[in-house]
C-alpha atoms as a PDB file:
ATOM      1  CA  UNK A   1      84.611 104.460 122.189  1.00  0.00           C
ATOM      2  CA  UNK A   2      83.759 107.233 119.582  1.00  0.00           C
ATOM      3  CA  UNK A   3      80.789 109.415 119.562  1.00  0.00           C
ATOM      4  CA  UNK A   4      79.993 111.658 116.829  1.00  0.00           C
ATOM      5  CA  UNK A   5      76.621 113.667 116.888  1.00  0.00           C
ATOM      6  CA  UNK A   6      75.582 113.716 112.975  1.00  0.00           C
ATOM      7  CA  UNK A   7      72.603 114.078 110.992  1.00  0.00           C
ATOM      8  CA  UNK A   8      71.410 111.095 109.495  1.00  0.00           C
ATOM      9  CA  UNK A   9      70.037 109.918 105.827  1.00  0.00           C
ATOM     10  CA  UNK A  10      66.177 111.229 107.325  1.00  0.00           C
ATOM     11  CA  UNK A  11      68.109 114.644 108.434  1.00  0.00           C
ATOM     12  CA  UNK A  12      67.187 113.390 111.982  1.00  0.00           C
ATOM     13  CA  UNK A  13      70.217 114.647 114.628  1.00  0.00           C
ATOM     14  CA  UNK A  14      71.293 112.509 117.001  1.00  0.00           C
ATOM     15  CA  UNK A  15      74.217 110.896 118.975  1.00  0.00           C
ATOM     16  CA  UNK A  16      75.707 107.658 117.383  1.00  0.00           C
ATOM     17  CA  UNK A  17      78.694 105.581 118.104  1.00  0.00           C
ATOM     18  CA  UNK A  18      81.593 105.276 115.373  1.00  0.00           C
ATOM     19  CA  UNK A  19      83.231 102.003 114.981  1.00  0.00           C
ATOM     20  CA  UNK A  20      85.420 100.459 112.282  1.00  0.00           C
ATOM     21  CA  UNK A  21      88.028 103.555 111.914  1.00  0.00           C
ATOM     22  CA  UNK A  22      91.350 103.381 110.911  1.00  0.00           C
ATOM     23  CA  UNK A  23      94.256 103.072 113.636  1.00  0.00           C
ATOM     24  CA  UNK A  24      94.745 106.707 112.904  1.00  0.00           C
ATOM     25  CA  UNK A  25      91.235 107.415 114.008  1.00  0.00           C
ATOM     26  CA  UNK A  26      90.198 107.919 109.918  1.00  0.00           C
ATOM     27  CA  UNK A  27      87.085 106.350 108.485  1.00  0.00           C
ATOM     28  CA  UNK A  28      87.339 103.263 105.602  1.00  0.00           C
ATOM     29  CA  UNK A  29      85.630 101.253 103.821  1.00  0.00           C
ATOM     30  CA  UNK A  30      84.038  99.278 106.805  1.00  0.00           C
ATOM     31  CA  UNK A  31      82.815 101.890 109.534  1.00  0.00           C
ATOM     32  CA  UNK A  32      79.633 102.570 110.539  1.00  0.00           C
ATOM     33  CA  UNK A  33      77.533 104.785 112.947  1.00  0.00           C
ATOM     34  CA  UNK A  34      75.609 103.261 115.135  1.00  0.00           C
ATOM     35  CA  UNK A  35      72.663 105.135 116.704  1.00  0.00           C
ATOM     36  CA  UNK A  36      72.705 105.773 120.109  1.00  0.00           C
ATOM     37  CA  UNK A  37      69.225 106.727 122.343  1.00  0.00           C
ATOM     38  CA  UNK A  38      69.415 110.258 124.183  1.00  0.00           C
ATOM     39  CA  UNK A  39      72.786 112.010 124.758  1.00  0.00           C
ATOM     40  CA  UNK A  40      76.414 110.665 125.558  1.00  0.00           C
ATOM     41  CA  UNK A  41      76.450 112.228 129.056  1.00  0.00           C
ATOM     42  CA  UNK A  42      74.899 108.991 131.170  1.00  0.00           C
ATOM     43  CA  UNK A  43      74.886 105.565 129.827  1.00  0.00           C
ATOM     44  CA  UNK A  44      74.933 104.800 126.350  1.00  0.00           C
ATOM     45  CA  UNK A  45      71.702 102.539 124.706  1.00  0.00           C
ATOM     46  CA  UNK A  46      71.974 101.740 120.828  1.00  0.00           C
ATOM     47  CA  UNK A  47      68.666 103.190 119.289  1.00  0.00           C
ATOM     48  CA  UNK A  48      68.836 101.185 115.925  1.00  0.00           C
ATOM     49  CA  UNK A  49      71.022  98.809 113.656  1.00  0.00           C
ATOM     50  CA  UNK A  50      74.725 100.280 112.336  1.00  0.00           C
ATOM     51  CA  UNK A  51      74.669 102.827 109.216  1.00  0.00           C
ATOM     52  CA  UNK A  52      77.397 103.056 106.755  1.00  0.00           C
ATOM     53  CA  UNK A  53      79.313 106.083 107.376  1.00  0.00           C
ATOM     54  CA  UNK A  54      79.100 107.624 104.293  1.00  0.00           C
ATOM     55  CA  UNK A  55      75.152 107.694 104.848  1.00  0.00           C
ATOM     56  CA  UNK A  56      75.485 110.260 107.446  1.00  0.00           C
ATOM     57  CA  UNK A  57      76.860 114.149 107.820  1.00  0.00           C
ATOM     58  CA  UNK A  58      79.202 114.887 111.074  1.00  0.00           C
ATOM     59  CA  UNK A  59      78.146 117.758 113.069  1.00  0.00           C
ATOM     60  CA  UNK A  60      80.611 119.883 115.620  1.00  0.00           C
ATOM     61  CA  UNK A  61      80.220 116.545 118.177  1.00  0.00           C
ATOM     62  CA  UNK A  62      79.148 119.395 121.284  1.00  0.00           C
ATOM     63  CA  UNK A  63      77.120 122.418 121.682  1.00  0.00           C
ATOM     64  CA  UNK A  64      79.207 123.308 124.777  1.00  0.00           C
ATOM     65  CA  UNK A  65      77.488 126.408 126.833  1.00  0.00           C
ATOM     66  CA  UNK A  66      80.866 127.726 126.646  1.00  0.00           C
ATOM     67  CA  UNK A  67      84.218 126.932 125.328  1.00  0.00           C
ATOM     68  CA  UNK A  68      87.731 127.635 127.915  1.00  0.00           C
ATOM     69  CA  UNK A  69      90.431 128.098 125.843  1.00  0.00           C
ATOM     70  CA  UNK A  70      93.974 128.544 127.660  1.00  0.00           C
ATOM     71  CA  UNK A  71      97.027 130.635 126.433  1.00  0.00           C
ATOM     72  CA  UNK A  72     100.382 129.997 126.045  1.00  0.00           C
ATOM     73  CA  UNK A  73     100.286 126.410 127.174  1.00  0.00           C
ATOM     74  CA  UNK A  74     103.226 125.630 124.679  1.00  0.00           C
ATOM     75  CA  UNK A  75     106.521 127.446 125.327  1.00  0.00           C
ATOM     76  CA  UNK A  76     107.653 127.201 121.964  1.00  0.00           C
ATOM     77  CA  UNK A  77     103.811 128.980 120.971  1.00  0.00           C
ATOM     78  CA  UNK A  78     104.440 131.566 123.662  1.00  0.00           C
ATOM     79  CA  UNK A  79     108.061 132.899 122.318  1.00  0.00           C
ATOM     80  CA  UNK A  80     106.779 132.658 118.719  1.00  0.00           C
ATOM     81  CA  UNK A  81     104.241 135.278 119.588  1.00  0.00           C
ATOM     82  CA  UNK A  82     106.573 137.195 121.566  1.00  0.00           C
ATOM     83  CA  UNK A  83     105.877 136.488 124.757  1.00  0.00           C
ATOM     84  CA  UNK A  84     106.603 134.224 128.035  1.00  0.00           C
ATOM     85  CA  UNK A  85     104.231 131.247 129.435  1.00  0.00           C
ATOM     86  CA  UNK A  86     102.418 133.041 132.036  1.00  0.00           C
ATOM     87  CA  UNK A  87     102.988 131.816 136.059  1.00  0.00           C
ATOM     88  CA  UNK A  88      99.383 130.519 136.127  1.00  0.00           C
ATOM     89  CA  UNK A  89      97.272 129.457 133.311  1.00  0.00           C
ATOM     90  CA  UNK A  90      95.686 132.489 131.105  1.00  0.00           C
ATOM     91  CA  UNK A  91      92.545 131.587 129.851  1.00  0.00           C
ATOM     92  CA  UNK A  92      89.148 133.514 128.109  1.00  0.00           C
ATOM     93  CA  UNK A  93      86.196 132.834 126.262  1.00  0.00           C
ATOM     94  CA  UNK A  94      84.996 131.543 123.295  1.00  0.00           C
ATOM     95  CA  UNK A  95      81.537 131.948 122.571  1.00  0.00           C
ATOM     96  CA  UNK A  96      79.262 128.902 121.836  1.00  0.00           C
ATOM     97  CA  UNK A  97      78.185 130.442 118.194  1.00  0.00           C
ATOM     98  CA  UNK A  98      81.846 130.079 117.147  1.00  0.00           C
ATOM     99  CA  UNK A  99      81.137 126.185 116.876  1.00  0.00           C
ATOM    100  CA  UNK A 100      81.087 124.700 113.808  1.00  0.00           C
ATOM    101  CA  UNK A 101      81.616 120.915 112.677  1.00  0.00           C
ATOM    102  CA  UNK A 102      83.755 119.151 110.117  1.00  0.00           C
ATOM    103  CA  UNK A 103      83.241 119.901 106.863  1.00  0.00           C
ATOM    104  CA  UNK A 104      82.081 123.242 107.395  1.00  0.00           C
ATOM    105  CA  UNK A 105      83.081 126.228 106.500  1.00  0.00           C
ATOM    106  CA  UNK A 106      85.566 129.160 108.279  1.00  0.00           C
ATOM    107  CA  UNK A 107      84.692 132.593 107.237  1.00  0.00           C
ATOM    108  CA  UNK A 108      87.182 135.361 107.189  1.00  0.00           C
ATOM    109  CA  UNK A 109      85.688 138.151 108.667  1.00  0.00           C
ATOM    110  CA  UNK A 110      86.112 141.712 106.939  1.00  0.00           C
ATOM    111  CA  UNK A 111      87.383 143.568 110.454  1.00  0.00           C
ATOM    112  CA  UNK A 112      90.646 141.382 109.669  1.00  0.00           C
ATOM    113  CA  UNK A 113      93.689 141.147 107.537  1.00  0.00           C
ATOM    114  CA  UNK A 114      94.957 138.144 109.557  1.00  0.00           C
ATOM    115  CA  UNK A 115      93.211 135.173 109.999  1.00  0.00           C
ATOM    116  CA  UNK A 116      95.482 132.021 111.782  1.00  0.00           C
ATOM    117  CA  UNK A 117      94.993 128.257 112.609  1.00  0.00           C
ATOM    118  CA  UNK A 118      95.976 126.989 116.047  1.00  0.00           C
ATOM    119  CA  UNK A 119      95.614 122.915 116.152  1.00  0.00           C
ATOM    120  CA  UNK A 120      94.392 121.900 119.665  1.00  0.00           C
ATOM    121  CA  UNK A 121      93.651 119.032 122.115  1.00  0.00           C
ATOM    122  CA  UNK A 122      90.348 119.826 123.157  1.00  0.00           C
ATOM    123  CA  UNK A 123      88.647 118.323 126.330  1.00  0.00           C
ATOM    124  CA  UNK A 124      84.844 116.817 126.765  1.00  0.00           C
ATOM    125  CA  UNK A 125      83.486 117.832 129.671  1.00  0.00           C
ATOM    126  CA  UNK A 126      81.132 114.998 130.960  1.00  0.00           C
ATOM    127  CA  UNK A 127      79.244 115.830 133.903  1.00  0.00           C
ATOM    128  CA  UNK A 128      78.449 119.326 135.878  1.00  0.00           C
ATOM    129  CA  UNK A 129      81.320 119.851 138.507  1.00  0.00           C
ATOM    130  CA  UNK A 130      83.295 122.629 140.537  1.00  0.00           C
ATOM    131  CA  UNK A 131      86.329 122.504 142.257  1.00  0.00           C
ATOM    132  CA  UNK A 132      87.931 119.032 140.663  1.00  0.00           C
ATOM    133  CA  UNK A 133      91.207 117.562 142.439  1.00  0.00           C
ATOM    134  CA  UNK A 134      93.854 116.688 139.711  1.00  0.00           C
ATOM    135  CA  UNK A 135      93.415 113.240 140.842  1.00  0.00           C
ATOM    136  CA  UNK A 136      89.423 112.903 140.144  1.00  0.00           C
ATOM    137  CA  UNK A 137      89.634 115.198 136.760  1.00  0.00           C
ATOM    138  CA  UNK A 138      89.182 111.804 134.283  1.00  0.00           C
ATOM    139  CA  UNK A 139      86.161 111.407 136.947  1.00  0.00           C
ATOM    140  CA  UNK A 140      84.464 114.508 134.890  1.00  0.00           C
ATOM    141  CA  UNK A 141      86.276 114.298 131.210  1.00  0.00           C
ATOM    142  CA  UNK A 142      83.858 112.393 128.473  1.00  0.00           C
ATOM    143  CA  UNK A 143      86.126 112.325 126.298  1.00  0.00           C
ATOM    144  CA  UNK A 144      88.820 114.598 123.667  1.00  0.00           C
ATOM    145  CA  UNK A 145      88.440 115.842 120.459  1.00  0.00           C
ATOM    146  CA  UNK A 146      90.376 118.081 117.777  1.00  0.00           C
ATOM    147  CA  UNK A 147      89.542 121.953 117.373  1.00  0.00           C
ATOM    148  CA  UNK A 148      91.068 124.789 115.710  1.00  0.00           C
ATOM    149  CA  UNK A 149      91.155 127.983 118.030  1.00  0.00           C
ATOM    150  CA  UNK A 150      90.849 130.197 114.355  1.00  0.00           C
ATOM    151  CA  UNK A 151      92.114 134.119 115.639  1.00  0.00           C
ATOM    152  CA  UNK A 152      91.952 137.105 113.858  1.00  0.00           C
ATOM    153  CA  UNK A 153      95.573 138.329 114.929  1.00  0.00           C
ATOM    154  CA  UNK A 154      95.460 141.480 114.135  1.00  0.00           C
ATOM    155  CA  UNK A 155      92.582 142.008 115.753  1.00  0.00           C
ATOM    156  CA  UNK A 156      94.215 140.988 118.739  1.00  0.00           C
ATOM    157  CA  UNK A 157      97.256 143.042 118.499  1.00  0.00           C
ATOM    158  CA  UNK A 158      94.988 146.220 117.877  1.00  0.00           C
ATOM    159  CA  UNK A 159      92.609 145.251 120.863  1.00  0.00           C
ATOM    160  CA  UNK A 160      94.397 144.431 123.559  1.00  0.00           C
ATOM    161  CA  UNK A 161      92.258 141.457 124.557  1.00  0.00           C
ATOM    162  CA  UNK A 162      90.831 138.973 122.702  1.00  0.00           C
ATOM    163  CA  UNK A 163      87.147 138.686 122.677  1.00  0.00           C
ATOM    164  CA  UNK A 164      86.439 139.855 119.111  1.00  0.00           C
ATOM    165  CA  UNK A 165      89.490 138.310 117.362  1.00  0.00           C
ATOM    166  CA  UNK A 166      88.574 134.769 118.848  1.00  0.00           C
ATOM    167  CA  UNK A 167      85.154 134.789 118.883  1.00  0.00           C
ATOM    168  CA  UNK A 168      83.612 135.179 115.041  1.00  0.00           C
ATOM    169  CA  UNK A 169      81.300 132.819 114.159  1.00  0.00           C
ATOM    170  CA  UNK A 170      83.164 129.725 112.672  1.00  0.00           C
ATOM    171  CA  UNK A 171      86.023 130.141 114.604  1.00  0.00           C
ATOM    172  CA  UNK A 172      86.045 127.177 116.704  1.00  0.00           C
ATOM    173  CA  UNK A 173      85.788 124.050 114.650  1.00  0.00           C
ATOM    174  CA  UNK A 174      85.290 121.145 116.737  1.00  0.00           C
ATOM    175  CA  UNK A 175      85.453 117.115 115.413  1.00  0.00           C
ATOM    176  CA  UNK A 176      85.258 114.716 113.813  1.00  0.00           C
ATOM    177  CA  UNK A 177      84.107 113.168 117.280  1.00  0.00           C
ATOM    178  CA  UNK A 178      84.664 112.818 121.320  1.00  0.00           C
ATOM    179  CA  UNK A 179      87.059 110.151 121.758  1.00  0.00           C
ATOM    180  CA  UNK A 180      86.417 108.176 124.990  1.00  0.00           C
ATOM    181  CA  UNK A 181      89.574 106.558 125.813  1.00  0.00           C
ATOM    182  CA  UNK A 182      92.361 107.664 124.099  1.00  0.00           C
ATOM    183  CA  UNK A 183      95.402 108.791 126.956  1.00  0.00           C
ATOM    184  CA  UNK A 184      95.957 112.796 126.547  1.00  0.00           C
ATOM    185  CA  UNK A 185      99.518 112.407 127.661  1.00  0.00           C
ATOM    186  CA  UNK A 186     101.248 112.193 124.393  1.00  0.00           C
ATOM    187  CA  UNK A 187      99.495 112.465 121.237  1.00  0.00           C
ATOM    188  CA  UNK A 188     100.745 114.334 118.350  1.00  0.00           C
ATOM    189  CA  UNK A 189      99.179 117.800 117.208  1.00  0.00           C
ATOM    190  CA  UNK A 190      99.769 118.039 113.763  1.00  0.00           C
ATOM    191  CA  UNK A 191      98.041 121.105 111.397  1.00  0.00           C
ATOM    192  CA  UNK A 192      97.910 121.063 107.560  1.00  0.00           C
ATOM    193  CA  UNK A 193      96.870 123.480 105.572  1.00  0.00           C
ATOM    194  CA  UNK A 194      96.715 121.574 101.680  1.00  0.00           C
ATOM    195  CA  UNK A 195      99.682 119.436 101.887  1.00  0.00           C
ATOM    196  CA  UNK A 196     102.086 122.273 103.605  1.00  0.00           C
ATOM    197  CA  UNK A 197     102.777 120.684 107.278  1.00  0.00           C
ATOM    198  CA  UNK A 198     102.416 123.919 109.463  1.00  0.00           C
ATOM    199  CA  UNK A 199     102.469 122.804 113.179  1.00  0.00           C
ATOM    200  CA  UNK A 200     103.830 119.578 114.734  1.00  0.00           C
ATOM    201  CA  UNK A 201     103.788 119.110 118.214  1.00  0.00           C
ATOM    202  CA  UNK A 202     102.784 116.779 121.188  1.00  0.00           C
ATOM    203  CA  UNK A 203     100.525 117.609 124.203  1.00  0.00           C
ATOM    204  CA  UNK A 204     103.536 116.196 125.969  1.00  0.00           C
ATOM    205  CA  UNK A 205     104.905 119.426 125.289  1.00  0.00           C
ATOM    206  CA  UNK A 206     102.202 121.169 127.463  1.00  0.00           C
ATOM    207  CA  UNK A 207     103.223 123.350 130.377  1.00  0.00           C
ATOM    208  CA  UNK A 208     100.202 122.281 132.014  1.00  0.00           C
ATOM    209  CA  UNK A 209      98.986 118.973 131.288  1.00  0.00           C
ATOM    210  CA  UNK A 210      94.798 118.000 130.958  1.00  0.00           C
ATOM    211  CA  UNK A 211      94.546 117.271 134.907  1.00  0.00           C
ATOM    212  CA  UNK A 212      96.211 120.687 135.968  1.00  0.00           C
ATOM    213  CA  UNK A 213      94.291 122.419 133.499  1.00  0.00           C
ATOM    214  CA  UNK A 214      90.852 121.084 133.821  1.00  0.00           C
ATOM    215  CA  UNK A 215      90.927 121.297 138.023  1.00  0.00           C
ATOM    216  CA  UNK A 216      92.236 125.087 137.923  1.00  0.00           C
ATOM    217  CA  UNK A 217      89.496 126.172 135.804  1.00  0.00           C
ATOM    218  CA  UNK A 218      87.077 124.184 137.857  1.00  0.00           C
ATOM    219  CA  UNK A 219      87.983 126.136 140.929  1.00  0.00           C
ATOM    220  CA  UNK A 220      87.080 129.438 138.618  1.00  0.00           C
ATOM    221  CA  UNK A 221      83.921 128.397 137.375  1.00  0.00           C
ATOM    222  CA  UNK A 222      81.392 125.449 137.388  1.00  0.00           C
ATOM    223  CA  UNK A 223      82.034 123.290 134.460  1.00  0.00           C
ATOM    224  CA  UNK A 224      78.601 121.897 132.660  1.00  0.00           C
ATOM    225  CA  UNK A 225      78.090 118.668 130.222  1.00  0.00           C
ATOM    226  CA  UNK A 226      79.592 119.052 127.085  1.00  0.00           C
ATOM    227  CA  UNK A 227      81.874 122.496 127.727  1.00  0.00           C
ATOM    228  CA  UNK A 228      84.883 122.686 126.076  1.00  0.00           C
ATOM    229  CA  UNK A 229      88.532 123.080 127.377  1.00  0.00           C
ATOM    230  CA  UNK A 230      91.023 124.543 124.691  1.00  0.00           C
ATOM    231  CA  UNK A 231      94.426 123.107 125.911  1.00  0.00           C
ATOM    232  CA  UNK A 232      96.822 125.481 123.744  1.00  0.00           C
ATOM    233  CA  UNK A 233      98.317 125.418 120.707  1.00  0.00           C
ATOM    234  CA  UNK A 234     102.124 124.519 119.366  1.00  0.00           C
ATOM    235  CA  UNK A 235     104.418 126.584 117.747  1.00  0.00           C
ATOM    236  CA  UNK A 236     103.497 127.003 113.904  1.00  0.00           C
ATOM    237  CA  UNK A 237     100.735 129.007 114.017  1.00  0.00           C
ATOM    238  CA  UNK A 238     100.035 130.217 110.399  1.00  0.00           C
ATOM    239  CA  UNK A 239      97.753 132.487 107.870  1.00  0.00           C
ATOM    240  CA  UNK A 240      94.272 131.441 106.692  1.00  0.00           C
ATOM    241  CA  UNK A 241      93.703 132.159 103.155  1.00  0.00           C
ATOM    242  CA  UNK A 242      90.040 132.176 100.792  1.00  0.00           C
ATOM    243  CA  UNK A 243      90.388 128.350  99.251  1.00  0.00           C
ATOM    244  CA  UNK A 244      92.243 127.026 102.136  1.00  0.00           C
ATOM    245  CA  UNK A 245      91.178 123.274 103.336  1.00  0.00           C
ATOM    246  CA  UNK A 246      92.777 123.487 107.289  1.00  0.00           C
ATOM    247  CA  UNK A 247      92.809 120.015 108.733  1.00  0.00           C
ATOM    248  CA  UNK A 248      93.853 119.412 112.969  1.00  0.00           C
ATOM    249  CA  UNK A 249      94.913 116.042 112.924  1.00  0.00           C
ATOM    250  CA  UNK A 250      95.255 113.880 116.610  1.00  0.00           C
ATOM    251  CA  UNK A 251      95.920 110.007 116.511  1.00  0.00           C
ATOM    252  CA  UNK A 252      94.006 108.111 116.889  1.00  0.00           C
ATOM    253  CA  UNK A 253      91.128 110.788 117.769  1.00  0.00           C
ATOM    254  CA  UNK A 254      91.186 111.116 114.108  1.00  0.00           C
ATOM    255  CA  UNK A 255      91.236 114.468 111.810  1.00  0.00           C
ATOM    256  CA  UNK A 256      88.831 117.779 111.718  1.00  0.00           C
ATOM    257  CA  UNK A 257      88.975 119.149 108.100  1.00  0.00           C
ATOM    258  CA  UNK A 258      87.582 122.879 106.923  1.00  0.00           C
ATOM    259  CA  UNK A 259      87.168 124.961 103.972  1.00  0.00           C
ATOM    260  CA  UNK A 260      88.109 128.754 104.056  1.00  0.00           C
ATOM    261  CA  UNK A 261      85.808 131.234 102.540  1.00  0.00           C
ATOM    262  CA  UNK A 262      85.233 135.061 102.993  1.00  0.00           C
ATOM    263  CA  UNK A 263      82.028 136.084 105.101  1.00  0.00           C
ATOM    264  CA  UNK A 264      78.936 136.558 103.067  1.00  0.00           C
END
């Protein structure tokens, strides 16, 4: 199942269920959202009759309390940045005010020269938990969706670390939905920025697949509802530029697309 959170043709924002997308995970002619009652962490209660999907506007499909993004999961990533994949996961912060939704925009900050994509598998976090076994982690996953870990690069040359250069607001765009049951295993991770093809990789690729990932950082810190894991990016990683449309594209999840403008 799909859930998107989106506001509707009233403006009211809700939770609603997609259905009718493309094998890709894409929306045609035929899909429709279909209000759901409450949230998408317990069970899931329709709250009305189906809406054409054009009717509605997607929203980031989460507004985690805090997003976990991990480093150098790709090896290919890690040498193209100069570096090695680190003996245990590296991970830091993203702040919750760098979430924005499809559609919307990313703004290039004026502290930076260097603004770069990173396509990523991102996880759904689907109940409160600490401490997960690898073999219970799909017990606490809702579900996956595609974000773009934006960086300021520079920034994070000059600092040293890597709170300001990942954490501007708009720099974690998060969509088009949370996909339910789709297998992380082995999807592709594919970035375009217009038609150029910049990264193209598989989460099979991964040093550290979903289940190592999610019960390592479990046993750091407690995990709520909705919190976001950032799995890591492939090799590729690219420059942002003012007109840019940046889309993260994950069959059949489906495909996060943003404009790029400067800060006002």
């Amino acid at each position: 199942m799909r859930i998107a959170r989106y506001a509707g043709p009233d403006g009211v924002v809700g939770f609603g269920l997609v259905e009718g997308v493309e094998p890709d995970g894409s929306p045609g002619p035929g899909t429709t959202v279909t209000p759901l009652r409450g949230h998408p962490f317990g069970p899931t209660e329709p709250a009305g009759p189906p809406v054409p999907f054009d009717d509605v506007r997607l929203l980031a499909p989460v507004l985690p309390s805090k997003i976990v993004a991990v480093a150098k999961n790709y090896a290919e990533h890690a040498a193209e940045m100069g570096g090695e994949v680190p003996a245990e996961p590296m991970i830091f912060l993203k702040p919750s005010t760098s979430v924005v939704g499809p559609s919307e925009r990313i703004d290039l900050p004026p502290q930076s020269e260097r603004v770069e994509h990173e396509a990523e598998l991102a996880v759904v976090i689907g109940r409160l938990c600490r401490e997960v076994p690898r073999d219970r982690v799909a017990e606490v996953v809702l579900g996956y969706t595609c974000a773009n870990d934006v960086t300021a690069r520079d920034l994070q040359r000059v600092d040293g670390q890597w709170g300001r250069a990942k954490g501007f607001d708009t720099f974690c765009p998060l969509g088009p939905w949370i996909d339910t049951e789709v297998d992380p295993s082995d999807l592709a991770v594919r970035c375009r920025v217009g038609d150029e093809v910049r990264q193209d990789g598989r989460t099979s690729q991964m040093v550290r697949d979903v289940a190592a990932l999610v019960s390592w950082i479990s046993d750091v810190m407690t995990l709520l509802p909705g919190d976001v894991i950032l799995t890591g990016t492939p090799a590729g990683v690219g420059p942002l530029a003012v007109g840019d449309r940046v889309s993260v594209s994950i069959p059949p999840i489906g495909t996060l697309t943003n404009r790029v403008a400067l800060r006002d």
